[in-house]
Each structure stands twice: as structure tokens, then as C-alpha cells.
C-alpha atoms as a PDB file:
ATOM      1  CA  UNK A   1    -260.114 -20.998 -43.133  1.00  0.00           C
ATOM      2  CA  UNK A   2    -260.864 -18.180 -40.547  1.00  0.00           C
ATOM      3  CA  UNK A   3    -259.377 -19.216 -37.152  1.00  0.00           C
ATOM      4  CA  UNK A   4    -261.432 -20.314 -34.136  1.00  0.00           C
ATOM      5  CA  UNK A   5    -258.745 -19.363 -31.759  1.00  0.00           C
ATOM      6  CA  UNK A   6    -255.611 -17.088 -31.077  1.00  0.00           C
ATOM      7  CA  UNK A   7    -253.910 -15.638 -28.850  1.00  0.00           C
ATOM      8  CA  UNK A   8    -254.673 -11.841 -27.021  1.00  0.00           C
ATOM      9  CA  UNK A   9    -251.514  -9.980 -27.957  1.00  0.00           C
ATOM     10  CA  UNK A  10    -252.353  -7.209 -25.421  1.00  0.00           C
ATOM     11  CA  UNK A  11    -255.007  -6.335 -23.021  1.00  0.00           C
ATOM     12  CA  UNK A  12    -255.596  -2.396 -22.616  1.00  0.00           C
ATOM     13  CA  UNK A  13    -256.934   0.027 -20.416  1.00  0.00           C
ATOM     14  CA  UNK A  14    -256.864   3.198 -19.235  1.00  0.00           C
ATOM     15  CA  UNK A  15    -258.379   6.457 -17.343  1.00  0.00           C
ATOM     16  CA  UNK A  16    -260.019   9.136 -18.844  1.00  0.00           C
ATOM     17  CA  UNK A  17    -257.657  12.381 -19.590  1.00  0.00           C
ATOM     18  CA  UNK A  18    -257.565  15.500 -21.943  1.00  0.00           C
ATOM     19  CA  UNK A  19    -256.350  15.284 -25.670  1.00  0.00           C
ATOM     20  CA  UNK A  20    -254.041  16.725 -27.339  1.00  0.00           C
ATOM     21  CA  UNK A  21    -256.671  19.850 -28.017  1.00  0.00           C
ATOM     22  CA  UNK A  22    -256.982  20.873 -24.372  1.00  0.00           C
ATOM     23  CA  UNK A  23    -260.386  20.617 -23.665  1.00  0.00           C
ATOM     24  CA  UNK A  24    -261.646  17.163 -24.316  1.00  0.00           C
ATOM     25  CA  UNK A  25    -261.627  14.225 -22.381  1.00  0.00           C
ATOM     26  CA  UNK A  26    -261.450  11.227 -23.219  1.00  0.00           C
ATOM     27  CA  UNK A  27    -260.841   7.461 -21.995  1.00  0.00           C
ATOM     28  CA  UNK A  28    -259.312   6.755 -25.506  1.00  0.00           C
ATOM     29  CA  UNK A  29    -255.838   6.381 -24.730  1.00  0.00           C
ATOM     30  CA  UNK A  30    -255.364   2.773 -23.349  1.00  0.00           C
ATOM     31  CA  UNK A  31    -251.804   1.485 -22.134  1.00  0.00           C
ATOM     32  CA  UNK A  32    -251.163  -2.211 -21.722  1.00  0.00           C
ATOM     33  CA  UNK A  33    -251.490  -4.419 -18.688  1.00  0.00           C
ATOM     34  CA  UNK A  34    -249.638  -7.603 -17.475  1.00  0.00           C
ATOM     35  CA  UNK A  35    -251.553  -8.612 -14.635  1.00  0.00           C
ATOM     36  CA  UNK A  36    -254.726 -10.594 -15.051  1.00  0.00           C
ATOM     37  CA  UNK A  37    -258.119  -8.350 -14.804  1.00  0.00           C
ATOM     38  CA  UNK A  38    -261.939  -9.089 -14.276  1.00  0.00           C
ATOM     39  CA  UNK A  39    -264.567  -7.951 -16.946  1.00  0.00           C
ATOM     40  CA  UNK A  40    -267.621  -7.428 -15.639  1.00  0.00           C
ATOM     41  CA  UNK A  41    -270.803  -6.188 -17.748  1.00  0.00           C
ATOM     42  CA  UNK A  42    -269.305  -3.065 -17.489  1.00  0.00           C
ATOM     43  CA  UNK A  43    -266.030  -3.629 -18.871  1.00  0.00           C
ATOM     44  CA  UNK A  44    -262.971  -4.056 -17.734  1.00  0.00           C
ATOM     45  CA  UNK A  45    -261.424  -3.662 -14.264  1.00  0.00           C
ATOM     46  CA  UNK A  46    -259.486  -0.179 -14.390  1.00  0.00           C
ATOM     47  CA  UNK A  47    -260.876   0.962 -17.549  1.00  0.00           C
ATOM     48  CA  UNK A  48    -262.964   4.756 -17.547  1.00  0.00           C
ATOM     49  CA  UNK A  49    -265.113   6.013 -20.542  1.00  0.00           C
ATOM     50  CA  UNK A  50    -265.442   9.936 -20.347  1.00  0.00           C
ATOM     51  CA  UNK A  51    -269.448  10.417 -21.756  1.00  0.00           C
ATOM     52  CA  UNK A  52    -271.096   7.360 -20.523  1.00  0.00           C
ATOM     53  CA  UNK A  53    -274.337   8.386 -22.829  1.00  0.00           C
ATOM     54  CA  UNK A  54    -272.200   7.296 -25.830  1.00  0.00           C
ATOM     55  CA  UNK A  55    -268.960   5.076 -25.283  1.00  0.00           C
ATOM     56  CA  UNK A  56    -268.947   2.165 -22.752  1.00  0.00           C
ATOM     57  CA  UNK A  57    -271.956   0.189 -21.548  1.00  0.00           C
ATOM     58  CA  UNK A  58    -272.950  -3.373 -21.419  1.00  0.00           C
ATOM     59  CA  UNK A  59    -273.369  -3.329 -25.121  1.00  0.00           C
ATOM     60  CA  UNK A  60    -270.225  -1.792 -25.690  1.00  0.00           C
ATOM     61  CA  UNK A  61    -267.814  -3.544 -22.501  1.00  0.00           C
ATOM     62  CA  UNK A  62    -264.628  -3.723 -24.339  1.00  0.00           C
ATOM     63  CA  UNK A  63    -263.481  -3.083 -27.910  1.00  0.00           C
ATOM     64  CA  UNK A  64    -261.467  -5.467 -29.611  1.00  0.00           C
ATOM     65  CA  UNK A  65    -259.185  -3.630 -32.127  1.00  0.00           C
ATOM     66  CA  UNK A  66    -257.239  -5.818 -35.808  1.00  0.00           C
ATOM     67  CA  UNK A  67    -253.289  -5.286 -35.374  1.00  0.00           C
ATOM     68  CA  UNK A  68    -253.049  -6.240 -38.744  1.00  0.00           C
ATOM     69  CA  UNK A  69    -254.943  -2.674 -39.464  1.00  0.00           C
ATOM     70  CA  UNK A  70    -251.958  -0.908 -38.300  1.00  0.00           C
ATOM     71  CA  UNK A  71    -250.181  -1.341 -41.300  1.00  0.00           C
ATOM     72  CA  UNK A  72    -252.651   0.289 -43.376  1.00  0.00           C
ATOM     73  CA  UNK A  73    -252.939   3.718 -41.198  1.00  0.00           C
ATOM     74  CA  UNK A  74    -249.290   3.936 -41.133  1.00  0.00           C
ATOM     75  CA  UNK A  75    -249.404   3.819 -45.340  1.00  0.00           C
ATOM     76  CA  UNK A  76    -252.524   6.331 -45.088  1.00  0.00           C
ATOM     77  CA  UNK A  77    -249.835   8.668 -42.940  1.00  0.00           C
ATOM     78  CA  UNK A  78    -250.428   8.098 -39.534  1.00  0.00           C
ATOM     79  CA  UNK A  79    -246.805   8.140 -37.727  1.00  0.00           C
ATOM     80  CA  UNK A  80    -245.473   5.259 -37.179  1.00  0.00           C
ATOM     81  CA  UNK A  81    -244.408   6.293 -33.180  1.00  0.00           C
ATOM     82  CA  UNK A  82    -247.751   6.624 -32.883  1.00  0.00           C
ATOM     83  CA  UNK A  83    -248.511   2.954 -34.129  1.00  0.00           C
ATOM     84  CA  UNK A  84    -245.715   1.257 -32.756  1.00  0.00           C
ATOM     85  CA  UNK A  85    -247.661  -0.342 -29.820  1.00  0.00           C
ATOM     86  CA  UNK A  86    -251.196  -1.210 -29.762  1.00  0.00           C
ATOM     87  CA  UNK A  87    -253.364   1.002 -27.875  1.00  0.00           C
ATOM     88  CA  UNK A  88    -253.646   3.546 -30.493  1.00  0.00           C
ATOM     89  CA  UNK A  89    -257.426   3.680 -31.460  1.00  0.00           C
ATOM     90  CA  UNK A  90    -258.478   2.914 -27.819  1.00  0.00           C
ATOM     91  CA  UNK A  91    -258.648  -0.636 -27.902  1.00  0.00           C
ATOM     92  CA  UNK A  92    -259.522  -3.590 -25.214  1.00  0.00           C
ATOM     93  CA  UNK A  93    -258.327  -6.408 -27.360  1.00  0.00           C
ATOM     94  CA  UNK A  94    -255.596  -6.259 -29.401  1.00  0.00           C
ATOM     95  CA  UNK A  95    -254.930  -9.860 -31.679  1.00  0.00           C
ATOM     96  CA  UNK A  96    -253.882 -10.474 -34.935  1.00  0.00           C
ATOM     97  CA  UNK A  97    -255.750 -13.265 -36.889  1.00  0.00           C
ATOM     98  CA  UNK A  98    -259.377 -11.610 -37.028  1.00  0.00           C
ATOM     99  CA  UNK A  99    -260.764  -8.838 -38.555  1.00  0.00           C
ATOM    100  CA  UNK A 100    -264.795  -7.528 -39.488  1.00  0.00           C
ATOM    101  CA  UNK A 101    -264.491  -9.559 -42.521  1.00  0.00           C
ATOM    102  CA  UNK A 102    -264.264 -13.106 -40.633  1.00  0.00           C
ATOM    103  CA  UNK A 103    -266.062 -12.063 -37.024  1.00  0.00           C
ATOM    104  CA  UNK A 104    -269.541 -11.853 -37.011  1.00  0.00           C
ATOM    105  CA  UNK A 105    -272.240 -10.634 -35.356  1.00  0.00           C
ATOM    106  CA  UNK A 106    -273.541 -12.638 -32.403  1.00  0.00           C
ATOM    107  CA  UNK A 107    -270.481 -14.381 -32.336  1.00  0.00           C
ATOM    108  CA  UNK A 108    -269.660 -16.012 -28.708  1.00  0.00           C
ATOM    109  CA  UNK A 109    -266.044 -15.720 -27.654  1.00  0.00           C
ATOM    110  CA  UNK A 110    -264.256 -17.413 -24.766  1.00  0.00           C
ATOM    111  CA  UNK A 111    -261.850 -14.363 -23.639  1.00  0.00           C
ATOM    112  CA  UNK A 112    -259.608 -15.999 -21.123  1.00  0.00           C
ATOM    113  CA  UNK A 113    -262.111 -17.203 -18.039  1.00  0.00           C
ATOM    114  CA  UNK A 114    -265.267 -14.539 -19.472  1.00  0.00           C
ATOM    115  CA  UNK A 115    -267.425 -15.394 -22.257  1.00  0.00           C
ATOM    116  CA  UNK A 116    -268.566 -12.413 -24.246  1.00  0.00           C
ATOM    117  CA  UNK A 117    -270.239 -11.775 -27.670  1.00  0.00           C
ATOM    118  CA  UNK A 118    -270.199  -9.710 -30.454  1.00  0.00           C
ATOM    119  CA  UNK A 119    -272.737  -6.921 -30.196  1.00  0.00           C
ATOM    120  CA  UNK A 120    -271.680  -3.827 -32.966  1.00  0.00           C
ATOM    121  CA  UNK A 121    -269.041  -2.467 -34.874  1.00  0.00           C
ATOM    122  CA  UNK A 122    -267.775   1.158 -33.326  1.00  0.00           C
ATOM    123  CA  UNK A 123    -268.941   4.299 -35.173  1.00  0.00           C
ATOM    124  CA  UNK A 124    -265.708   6.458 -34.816  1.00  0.00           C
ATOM    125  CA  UNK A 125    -266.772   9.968 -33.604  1.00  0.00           C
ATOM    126  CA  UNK A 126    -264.491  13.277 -33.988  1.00  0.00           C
ATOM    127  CA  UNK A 127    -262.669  12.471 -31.090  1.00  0.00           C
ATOM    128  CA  UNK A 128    -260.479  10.208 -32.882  1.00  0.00           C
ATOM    129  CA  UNK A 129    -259.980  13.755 -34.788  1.00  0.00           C
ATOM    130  CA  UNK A 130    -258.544  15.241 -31.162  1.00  0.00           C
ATOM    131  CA  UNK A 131    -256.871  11.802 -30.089  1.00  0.00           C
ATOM    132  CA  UNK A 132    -254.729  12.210 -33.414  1.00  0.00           C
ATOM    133  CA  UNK A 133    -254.535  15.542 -34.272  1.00  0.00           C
ATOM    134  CA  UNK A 134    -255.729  14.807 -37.689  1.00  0.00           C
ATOM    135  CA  UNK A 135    -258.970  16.426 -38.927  1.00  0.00           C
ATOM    136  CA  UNK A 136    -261.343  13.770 -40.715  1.00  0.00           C
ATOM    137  CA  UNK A 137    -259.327  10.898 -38.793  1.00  0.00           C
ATOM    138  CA  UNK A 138    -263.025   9.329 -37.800  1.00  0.00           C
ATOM    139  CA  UNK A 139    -264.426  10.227 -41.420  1.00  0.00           C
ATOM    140  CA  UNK A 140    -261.502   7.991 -42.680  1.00  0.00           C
ATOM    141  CA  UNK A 141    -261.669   4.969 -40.422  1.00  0.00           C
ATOM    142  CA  UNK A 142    -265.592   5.079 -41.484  1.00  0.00           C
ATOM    143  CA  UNK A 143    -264.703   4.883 -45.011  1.00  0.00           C
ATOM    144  CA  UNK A 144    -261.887   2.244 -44.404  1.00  0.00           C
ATOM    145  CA  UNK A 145    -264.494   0.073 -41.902  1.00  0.00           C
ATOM    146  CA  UNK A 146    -261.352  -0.316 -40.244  1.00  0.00           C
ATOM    147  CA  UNK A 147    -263.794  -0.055 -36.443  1.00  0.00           C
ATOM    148  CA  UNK A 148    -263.064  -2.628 -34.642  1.00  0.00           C
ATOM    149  CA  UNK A 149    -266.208  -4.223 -33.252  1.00  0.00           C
ATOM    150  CA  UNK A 150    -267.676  -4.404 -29.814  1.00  0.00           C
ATOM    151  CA  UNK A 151    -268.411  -7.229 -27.176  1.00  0.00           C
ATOM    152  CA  UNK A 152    -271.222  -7.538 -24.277  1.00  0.00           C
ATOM    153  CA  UNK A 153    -270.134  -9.827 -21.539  1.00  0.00           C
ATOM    154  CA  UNK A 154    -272.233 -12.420 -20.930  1.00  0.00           C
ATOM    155  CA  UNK A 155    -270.233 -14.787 -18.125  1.00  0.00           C
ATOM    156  CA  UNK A 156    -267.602 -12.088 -16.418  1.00  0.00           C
ATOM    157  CA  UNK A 157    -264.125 -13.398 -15.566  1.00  0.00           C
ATOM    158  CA  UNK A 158    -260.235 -12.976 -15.397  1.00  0.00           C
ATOM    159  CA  UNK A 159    -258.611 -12.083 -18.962  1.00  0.00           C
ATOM    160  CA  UNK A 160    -254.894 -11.287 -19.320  1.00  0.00           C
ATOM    161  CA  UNK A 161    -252.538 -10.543 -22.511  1.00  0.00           C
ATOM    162  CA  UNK A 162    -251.216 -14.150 -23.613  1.00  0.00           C
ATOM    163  CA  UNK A 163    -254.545 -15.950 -22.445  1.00  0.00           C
ATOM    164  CA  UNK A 164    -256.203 -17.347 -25.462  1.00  0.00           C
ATOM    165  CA  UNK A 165    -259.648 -15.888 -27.606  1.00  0.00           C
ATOM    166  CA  UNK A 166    -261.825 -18.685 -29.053  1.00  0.00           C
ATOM    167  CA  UNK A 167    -264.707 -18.771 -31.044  1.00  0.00           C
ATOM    168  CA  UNK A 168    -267.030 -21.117 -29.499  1.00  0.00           C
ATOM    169  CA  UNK A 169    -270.813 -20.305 -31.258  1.00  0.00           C
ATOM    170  CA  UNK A 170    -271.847 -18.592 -34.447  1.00  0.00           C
ATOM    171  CA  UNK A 171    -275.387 -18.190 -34.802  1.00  0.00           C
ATOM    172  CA  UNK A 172    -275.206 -15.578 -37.726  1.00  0.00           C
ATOM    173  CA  UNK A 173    -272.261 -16.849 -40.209  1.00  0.00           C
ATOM    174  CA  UNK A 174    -274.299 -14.906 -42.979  1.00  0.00           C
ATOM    175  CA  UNK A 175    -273.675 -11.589 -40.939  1.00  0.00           C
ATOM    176  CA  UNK A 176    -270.228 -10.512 -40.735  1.00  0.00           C
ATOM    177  CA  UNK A 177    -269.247  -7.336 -39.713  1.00  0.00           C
ATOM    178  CA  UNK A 178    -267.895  -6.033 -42.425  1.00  0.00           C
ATOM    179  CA  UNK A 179    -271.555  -6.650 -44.215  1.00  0.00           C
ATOM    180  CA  UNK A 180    -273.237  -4.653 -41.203  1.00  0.00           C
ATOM    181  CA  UNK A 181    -270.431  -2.008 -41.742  1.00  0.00           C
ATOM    182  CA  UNK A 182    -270.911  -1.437 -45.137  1.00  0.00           C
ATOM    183  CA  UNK A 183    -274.493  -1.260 -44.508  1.00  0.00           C
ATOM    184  CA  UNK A 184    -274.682   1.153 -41.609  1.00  0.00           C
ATOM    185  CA  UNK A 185    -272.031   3.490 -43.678  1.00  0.00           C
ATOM    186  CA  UNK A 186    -273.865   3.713 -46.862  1.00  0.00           C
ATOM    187  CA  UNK A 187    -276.683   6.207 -47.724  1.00  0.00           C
ATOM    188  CA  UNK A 188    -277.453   4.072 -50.960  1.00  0.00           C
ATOM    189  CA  UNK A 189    -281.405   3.026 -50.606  1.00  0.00           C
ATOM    190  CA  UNK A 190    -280.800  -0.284 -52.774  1.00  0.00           C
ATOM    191  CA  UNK A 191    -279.833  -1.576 -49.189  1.00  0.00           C
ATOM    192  CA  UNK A 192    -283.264  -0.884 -47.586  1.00  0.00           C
ATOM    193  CA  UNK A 193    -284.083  -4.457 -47.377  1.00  0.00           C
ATOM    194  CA  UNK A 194    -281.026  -5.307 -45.943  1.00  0.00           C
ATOM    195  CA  UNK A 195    -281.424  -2.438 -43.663  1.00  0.00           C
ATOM    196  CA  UNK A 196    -284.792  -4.501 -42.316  1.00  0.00           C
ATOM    197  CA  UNK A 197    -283.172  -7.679 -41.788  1.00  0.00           C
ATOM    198  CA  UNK A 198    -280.046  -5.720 -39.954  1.00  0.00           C
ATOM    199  CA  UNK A 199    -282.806  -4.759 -37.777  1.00  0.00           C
ATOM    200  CA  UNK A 200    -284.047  -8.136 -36.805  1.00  0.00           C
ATOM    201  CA  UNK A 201    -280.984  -9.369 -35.782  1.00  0.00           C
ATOM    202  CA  UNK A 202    -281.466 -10.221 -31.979  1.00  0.00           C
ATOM    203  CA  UNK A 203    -278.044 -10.349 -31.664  1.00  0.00           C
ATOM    204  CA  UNK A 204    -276.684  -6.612 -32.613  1.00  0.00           C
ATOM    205  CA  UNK A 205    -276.714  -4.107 -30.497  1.00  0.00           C
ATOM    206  CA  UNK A 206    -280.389  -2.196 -29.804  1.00  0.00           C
ATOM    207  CA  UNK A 207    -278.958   1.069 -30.908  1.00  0.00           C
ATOM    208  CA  UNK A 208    -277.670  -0.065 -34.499  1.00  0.00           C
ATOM    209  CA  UNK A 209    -280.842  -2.259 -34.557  1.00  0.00           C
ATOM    210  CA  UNK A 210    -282.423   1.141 -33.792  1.00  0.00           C
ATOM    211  CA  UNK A 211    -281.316   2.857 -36.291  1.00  0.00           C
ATOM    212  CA  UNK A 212    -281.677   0.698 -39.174  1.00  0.00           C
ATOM    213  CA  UNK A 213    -285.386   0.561 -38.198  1.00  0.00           C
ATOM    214  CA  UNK A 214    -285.488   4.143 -38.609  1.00  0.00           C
ATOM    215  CA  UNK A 215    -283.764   4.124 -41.772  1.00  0.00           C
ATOM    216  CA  UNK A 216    -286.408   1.517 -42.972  1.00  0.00           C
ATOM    217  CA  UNK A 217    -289.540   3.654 -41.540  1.00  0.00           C
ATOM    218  CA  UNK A 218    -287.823   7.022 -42.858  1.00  0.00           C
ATOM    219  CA  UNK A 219    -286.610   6.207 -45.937  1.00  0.00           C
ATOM    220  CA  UNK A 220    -283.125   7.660 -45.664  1.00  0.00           C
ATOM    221  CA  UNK A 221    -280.331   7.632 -43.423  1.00  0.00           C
ATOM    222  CA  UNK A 222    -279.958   9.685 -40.518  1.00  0.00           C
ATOM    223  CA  UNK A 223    -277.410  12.937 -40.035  1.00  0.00           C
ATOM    224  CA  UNK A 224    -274.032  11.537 -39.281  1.00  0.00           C
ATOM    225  CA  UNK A 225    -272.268  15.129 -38.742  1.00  0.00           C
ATOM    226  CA  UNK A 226    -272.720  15.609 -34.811  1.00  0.00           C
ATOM    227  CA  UNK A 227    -270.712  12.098 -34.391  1.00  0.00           C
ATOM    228  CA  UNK A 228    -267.853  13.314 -37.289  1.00  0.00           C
ATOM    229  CA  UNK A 229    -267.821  17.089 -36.486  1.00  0.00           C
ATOM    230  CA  UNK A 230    -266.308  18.439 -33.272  1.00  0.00           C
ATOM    231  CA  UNK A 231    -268.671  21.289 -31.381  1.00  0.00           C
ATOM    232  CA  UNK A 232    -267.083  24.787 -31.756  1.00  0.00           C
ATOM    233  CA  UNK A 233    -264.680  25.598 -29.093  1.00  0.00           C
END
């Protein structure tokens, strides 16, 4: 039975700073707090984003990120310094207990005192290359679904590491993430009906809903290498 509740293991943020390359920047490394902070609509208090066009956002506020996923990257050769605290794929919300296969869209969380909801998945981009000095990283966590998923905030309030994470509403138990994943990841057109009803979904996120109406109106899927390719130097 998927859990309704559990506890956040760690609560992350951080500034924006370069990568490892030397020329991007990036709000992807996140180091963990102690102290309580406030989400607001825009995320949480101390956090940065470095391109505001594409990462942060009231549909994107804070990114909740599986532990349990850790285990995996470390078998697919990630180093295991680099995975011995959480924090390592920029997340808000670190737990273990959920993942995209038992969260689902729309889904209303009680995140300590703020009550937020489940807007997208996260469609890694070639940062995650730069972050871990490992070209294809992004294409990889695409293929895994391994994304984490996003939350908007729709009461703000105080969350801290420890504080508890409950499910309180569900109003799409036939959507879970992992379906929208597989969906938004796959150029096979046997899913164009699905695409339609992905993009009816009041609940997701206007971009993804976006795009799978464009898929449906198009006929194909859209060019995914300006997300998974870094520019030239």
C-alpha cells in the first residue's frame, strides 16, 4: 500500500554558482538546512534558480527528489562521494517512501505548515551534464524517469527536515507520474490519445499540458536536443 505520510529526510537549498565547466551557472547544487524555512509561491526561502525562463516558478517552487534512486545511479557509475548525501540532483525534498510510480499528478501534500501540489515531473536539461561531469547524464535520467517531480504551493508556510509530508487529496489516482513520464519521453504515436487526455489534465503544469497539445495538433513530438545538448562554448 503506497504511504500517505513520511517523514522529510532533508530540506535543501542553495545559491546559484558556476559548475564544474567554468562557465555555467547554476542553482543546482543544494546543501541541507536545519532551521525551519518559509515557501512561498516562489519557492523556498534562500533558494536561487540561475535562468528564471526555465527552472523555478510557481509551477515549479520546489523539487522533491526519491533517495531510494540513489542506489541505482551509484550502480549506473555515478561516484558514490558524490551520492553520499542528498542534494545531488538539485533537490528541495529529499524522502524515502515515494517515488513517480506511487505520486501522482494533482496530488495535494501537507509539507510541514504549507500545502502544495503536484504540478510536473522535471525534464533534466544538459546541465545535469556540467553539474556531473558526465556527458549524456540528463539523456540517462530521461531514459531512467528517475526526475523527480515538481510542486506549486498553494497555502505557503514553515517546512523543516524531520517535519512530516502527507498526502491529503488525490484527484487523479489514474495519473501517476511515472504514466505522464513515459508519455512525455516517448516519440511512439500509439500514445496520441493519451497525449490528449495528458493535455486536459487541469492539474499538470500549463507547459507539459502545452506541449502534449502540440504533439496532438502536430502529429509528432517536438525537438528535445536544445534541453539535452549544451550550446558550444
Amino acid at each position: 500500500m503506497t504511504q500517505t505520510a513520511l517523514p522529510i529526510d532533508a530540506l535543501l537549498v542553495g545559491p546559484v554558482a558556476l559548475l564544474p565547466d567554468g562557465r555555467t551557472r547554476s542553482g543546482i547544487r543544494k546543501t541541507p538546512v536545519a532551521d525551519a524555512l518559509w515557501l512561498s509561491p516562489t519557492g523556498l526561502q534562500g533558494d536561487a534558480q540561475a535562468d528564471l525562463r526555465i527552472h523555478g516558478g510557481v509551477e515549479k517552487a520546489v523539487h522533491h527528489y526519491p533517495r531510494e534512486h540513489y542506489a541505482g545511479w551509484e550502480s549506473a557509475g555515478l561516484p558514490a562521494d558524490r551520492l553520499a548525501h542528498a542534494g545531488a540532483f538539485g533537490e528541495n525534498i529529499s524522502t524515502t517512501g515515494w517515488d513517480e510510480s506511487t505520486v501522482c499528478i494533482g496530488d495535494v501534500v501537507r509539507l510541514g505548515d504549507a500545502l502544495v501540489q503536484v504540478s510536473q515531473g522535471r525534464q533534466p536539461c544538459w546541465k545535469l551534464d556540467a553539474h556531473f561531469g558526465r556527458p549524456g547524464m540528463a539523456r540517462e535520467m530521461q531514459a531512467r524517469g528517475c526526475t523527480g517531480w515538481y510542486y506549486r504551493v498553494l497555502e505557503s508556510g514553515w517546512v523543516r527536515a524531520g517535519a512530516t509530508a502527507t498526502r491529503v487529496e488525490r484527484p487523479h489516482a489514474d495519473w501517476p507520474l511515472s504514466r505522464l513520464i513515459t508519455l512525455l519521453f516517448s516519440r511512439d504515436a500509439r500514445f496520441a490519445p493519451e497525449w490528449e487526455q495528458a493535455a486536459a489534465l487541469p492539474t499538470l503544469a500549463e507547459r507539459w499540458r502545452l506541449t502534449f497539445r502540440k504533439r496532438v495538433d502536430a502529429g509528432h513530438v517536438e525537438d528535445w536536443e536544445p534541453r539535452l545538448r549544451a550550446p558550444e562554448a
